[in-house]
C-alpha atoms as a PDB file:
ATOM      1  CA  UNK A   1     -11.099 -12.450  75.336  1.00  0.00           C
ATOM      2  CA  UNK A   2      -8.726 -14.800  75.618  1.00  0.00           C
ATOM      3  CA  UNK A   3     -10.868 -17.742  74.246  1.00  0.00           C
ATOM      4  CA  UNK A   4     -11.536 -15.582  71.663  1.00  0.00           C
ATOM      5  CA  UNK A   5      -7.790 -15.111  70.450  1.00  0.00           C
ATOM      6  CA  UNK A   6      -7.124 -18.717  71.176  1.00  0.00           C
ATOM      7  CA  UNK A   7     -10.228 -19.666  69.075  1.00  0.00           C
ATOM      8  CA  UNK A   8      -9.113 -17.539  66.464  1.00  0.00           C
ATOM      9  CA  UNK A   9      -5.474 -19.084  66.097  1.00  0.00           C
ATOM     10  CA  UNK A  10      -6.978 -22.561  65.990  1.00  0.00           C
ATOM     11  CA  UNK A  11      -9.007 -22.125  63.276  1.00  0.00           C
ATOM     12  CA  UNK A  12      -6.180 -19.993  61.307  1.00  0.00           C
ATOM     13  CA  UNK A  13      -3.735 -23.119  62.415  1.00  0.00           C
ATOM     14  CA  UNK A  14      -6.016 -25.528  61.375  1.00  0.00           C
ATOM     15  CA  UNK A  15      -6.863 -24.023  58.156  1.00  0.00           C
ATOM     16  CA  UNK A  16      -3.205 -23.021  57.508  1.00  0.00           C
ATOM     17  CA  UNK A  17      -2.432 -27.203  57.780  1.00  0.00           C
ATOM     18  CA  UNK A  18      -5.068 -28.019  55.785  1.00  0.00           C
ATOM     19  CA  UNK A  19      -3.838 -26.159  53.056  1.00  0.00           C
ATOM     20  CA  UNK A  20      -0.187 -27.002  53.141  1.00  0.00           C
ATOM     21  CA  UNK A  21      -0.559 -30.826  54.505  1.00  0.00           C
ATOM     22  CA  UNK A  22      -1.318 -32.684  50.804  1.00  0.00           C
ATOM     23  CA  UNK A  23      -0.014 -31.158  47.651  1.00  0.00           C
ATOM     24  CA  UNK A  24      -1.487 -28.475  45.968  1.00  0.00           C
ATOM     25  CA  UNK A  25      -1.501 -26.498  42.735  1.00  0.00           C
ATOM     26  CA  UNK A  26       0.718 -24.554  41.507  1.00  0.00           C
ATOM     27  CA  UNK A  27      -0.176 -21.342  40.252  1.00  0.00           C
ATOM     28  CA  UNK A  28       1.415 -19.418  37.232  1.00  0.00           C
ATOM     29  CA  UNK A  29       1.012 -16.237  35.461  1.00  0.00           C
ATOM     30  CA  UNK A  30      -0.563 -16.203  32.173  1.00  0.00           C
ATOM     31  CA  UNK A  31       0.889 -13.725  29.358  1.00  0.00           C
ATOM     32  CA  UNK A  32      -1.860 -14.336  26.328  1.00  0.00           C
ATOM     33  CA  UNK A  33      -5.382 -14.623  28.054  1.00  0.00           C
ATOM     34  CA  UNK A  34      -6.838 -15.493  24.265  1.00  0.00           C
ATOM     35  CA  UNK A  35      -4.831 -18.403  24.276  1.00  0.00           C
ATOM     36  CA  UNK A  36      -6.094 -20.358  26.587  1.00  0.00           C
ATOM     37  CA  UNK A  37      -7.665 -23.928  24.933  1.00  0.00           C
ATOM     38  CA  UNK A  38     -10.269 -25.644  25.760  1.00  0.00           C
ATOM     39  CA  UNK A  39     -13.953 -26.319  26.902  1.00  0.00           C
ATOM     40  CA  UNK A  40     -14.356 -25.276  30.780  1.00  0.00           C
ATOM     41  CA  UNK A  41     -16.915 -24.877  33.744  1.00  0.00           C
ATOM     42  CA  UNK A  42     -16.859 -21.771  35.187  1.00  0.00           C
ATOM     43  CA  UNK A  43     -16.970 -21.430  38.819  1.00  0.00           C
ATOM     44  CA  UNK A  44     -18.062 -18.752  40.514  1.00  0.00           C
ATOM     45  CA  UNK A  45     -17.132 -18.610  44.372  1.00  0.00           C
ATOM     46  CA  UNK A  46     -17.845 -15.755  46.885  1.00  0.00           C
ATOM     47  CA  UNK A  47     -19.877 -12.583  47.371  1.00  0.00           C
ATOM     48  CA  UNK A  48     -22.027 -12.998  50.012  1.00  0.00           C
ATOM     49  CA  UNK A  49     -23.527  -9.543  49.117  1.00  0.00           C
ATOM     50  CA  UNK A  50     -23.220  -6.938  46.564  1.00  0.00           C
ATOM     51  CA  UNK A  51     -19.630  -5.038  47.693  1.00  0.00           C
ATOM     52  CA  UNK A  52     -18.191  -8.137  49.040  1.00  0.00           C
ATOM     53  CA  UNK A  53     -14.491  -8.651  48.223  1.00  0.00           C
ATOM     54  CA  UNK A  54     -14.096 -12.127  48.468  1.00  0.00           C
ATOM     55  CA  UNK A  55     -14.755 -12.992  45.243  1.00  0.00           C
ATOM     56  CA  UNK A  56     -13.076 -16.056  42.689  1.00  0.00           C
ATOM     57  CA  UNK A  57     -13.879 -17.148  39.344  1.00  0.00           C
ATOM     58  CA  UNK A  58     -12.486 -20.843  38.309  1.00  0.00           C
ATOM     59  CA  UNK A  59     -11.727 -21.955  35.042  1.00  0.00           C
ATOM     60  CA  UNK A  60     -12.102 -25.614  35.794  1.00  0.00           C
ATOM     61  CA  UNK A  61     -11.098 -27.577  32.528  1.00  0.00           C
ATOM     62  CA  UNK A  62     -13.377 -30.214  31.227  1.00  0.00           C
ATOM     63  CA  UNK A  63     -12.528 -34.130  30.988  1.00  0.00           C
ATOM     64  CA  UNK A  64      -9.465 -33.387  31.957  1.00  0.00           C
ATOM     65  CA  UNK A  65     -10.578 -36.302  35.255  1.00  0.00           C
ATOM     66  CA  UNK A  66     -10.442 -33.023  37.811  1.00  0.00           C
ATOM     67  CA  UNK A  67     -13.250 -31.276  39.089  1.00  0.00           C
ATOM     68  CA  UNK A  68     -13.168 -27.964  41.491  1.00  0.00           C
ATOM     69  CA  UNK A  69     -15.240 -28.040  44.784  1.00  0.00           C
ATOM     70  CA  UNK A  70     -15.500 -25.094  46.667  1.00  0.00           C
ATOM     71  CA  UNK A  71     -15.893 -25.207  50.711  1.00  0.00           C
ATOM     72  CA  UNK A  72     -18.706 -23.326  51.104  1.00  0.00           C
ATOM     73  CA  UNK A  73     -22.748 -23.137  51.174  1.00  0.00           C
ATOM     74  CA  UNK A  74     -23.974 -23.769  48.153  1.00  0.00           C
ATOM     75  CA  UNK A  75     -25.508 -20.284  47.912  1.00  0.00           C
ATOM     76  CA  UNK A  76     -21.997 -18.659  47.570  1.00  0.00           C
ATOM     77  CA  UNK A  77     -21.308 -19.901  44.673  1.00  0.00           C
ATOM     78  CA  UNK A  78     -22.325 -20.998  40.664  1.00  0.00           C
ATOM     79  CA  UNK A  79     -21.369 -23.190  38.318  1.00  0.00           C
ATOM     80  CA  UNK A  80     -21.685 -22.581  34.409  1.00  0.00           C
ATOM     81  CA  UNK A  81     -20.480 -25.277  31.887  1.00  0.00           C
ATOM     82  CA  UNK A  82     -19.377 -25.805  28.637  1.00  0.00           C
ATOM     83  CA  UNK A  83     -17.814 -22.741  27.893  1.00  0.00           C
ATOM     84  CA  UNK A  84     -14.887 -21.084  25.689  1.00  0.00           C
ATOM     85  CA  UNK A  85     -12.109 -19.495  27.379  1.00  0.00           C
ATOM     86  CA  UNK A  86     -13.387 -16.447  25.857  1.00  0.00           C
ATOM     87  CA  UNK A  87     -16.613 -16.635  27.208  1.00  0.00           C
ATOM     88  CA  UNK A  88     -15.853 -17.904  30.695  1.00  0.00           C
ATOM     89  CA  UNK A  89     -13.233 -15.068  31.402  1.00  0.00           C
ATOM     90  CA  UNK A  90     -15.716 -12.548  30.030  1.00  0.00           C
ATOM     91  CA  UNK A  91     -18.248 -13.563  32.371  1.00  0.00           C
ATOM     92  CA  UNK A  92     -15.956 -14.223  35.434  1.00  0.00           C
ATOM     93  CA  UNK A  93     -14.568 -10.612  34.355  1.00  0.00           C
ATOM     94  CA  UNK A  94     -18.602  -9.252  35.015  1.00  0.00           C
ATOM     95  CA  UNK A  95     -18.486 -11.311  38.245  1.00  0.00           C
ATOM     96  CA  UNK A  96     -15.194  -9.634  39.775  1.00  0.00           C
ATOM     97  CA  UNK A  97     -15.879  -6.126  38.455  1.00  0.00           C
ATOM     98  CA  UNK A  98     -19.300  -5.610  40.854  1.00  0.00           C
ATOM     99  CA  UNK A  99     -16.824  -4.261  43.884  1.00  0.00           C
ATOM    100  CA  UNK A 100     -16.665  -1.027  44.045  1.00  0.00           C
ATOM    101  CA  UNK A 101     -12.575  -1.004  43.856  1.00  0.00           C
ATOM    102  CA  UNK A 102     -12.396  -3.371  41.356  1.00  0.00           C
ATOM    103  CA  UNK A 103      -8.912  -2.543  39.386  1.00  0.00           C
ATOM    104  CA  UNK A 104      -8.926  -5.460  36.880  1.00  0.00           C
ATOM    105  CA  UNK A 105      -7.799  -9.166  38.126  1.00  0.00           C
ATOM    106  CA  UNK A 106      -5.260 -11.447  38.066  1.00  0.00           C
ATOM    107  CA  UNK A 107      -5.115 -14.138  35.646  1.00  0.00           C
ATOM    108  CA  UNK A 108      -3.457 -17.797  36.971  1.00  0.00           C
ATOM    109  CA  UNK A 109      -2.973 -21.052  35.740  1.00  0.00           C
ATOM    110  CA  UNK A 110      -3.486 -23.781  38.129  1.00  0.00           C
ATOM    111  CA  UNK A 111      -1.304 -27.077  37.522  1.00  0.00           C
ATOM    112  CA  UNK A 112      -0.693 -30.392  39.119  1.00  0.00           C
ATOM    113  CA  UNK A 113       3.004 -31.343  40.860  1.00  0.00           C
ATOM    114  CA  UNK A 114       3.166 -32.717  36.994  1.00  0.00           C
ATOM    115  CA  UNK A 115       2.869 -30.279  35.459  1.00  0.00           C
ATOM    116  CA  UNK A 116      -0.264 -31.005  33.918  1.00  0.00           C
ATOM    117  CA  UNK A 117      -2.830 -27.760  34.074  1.00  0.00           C
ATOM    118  CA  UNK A 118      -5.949 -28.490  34.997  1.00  0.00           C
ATOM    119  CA  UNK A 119      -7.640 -25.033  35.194  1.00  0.00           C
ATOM    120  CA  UNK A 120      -7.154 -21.106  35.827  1.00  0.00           C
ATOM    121  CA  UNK A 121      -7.295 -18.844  38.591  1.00  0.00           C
ATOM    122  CA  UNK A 122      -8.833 -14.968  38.542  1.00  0.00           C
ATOM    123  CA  UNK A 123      -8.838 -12.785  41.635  1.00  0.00           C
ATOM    124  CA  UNK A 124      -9.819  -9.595  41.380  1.00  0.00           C
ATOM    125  CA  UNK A 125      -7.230  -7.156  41.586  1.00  0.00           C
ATOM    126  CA  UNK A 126      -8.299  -4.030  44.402  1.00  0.00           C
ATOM    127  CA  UNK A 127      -5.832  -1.146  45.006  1.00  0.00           C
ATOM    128  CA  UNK A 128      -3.419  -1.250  47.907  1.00  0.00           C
ATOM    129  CA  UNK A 129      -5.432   1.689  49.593  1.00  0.00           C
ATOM    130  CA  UNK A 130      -7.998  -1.202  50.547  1.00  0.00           C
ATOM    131  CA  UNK A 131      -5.624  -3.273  51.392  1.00  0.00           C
ATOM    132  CA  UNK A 132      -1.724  -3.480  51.853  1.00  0.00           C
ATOM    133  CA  UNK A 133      -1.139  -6.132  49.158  1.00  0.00           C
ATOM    134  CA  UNK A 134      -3.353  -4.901  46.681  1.00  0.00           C
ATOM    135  CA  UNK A 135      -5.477  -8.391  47.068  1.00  0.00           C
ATOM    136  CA  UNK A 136      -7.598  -9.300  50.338  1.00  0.00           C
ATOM    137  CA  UNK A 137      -8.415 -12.997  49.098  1.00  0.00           C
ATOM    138  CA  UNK A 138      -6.756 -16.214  49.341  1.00  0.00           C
ATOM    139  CA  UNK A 139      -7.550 -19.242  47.580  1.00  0.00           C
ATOM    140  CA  UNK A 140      -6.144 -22.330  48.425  1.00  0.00           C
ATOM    141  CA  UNK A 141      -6.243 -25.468  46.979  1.00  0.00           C
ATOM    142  CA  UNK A 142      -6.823 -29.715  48.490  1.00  0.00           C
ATOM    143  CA  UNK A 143      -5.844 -32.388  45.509  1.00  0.00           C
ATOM    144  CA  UNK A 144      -7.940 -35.235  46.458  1.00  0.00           C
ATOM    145  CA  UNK A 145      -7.319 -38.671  45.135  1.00  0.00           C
ATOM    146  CA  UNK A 146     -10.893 -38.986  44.175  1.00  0.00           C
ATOM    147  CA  UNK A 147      -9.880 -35.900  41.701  1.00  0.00           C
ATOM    148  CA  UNK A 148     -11.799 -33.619  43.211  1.00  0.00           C
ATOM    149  CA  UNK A 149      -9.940 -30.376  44.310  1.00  0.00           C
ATOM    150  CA  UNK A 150     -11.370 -28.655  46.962  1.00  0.00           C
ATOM    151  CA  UNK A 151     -11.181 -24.698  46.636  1.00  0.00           C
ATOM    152  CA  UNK A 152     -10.574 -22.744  50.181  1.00  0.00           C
ATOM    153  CA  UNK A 153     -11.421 -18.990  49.817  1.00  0.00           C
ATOM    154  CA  UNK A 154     -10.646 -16.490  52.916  1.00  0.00           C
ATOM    155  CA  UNK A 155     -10.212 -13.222  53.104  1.00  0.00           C
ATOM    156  CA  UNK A 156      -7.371 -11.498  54.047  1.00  0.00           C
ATOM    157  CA  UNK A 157      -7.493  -9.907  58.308  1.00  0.00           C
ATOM    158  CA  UNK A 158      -5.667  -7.600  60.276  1.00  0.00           C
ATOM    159  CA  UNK A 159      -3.755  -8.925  62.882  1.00  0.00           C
ATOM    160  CA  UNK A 160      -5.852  -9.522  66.159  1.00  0.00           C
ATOM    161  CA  UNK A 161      -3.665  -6.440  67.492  1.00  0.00           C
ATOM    162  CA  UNK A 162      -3.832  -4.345  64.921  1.00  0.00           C
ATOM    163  CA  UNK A 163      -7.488  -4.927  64.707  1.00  0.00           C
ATOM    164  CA  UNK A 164      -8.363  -4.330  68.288  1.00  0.00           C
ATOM    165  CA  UNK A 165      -5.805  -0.964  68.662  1.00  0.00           C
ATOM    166  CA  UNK A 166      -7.914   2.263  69.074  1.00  0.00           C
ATOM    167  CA  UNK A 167     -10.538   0.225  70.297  1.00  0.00           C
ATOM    168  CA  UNK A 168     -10.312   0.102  74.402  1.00  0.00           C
ATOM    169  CA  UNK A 169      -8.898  -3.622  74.176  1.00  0.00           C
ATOM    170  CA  UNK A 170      -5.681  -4.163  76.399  1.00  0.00           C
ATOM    171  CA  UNK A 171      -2.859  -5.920  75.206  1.00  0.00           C
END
């Protein structure tokens, strides 16, 4: 069991540093969803099976020299491009919306230490009955130098005690 827990926190550690050791993006509300310019990709990252949770659409804006990469199998996720803002967040909407608690999502711009915005963000939004902060993914973002930014998607755990009360497990 032991193992287990230490196996755990390693891979949490690990993924925690990889996340906060370079620069990321950072990440900002957007009022006026229509008003978003541009030609984009849209990425489409998660949802392993019908009701899955993790789910993330990306707005990834095109020859702007940036490109989004997600860590995953390339089964989990899609790639559309040359789209409208309209049409990408109408389709990432359709995406998001196939949980069952789907509650709308949250809209994000992503920009460089700059300044310079290079894409947007959409979670979906699920009610704080599923989970305590009304969101159980987290996206992270790696800046390479190459320009590609690689796109870290996890979803949200109890704690190893909190998962394992009720259960038999000693602490």
């Amino acid at each position: 069991m032991r193992m287990i827990i230490g196996a755990i926190t390693w891979f949490l550690l690990f993924w925690a540093g990889v996340a906060v050791a370079t620069p990321g993006l950072t990440r900002n509300d957007v009022a006026v969803p229509g008003e978003i310019p541009g030609v984009f990709t849209l990425l489409l990252a998660g949802a392993s099976y019908d009701n899955d949770p993790e789910r993330v659409a990306i707005l990834d804006l095109e020859g702007d020299g940036y490109t989004f990469q997600p860590v995953m199998l390339d089964y989990k996720y899609s790639k559309v491009a040359g789209l409208t803002a309209a049409a990408a967040l109408s389709q990432a909407e359709k995406y998001l919306s196939v949980h069952c608690a789907y509650n709308g999502y949250r809209l994000k711009s992503l920009a460089l230490p700059d300044g310079k915005i290079v894409g947007y963000e959409l979670i979906p939004d699920l009610p704080g009955a599923l989970c305590e902060y009304g969101n159980v993914v987290m996206v992270s973002y790696k800046v390479g130098a190459d320009g590609v930014i690689k796109v870290y998607t996890h979803l949200v755990m109890p704690t190893i005690n909190d998962s394992f009360s009720g259960m038999g497990a000693s602490r």
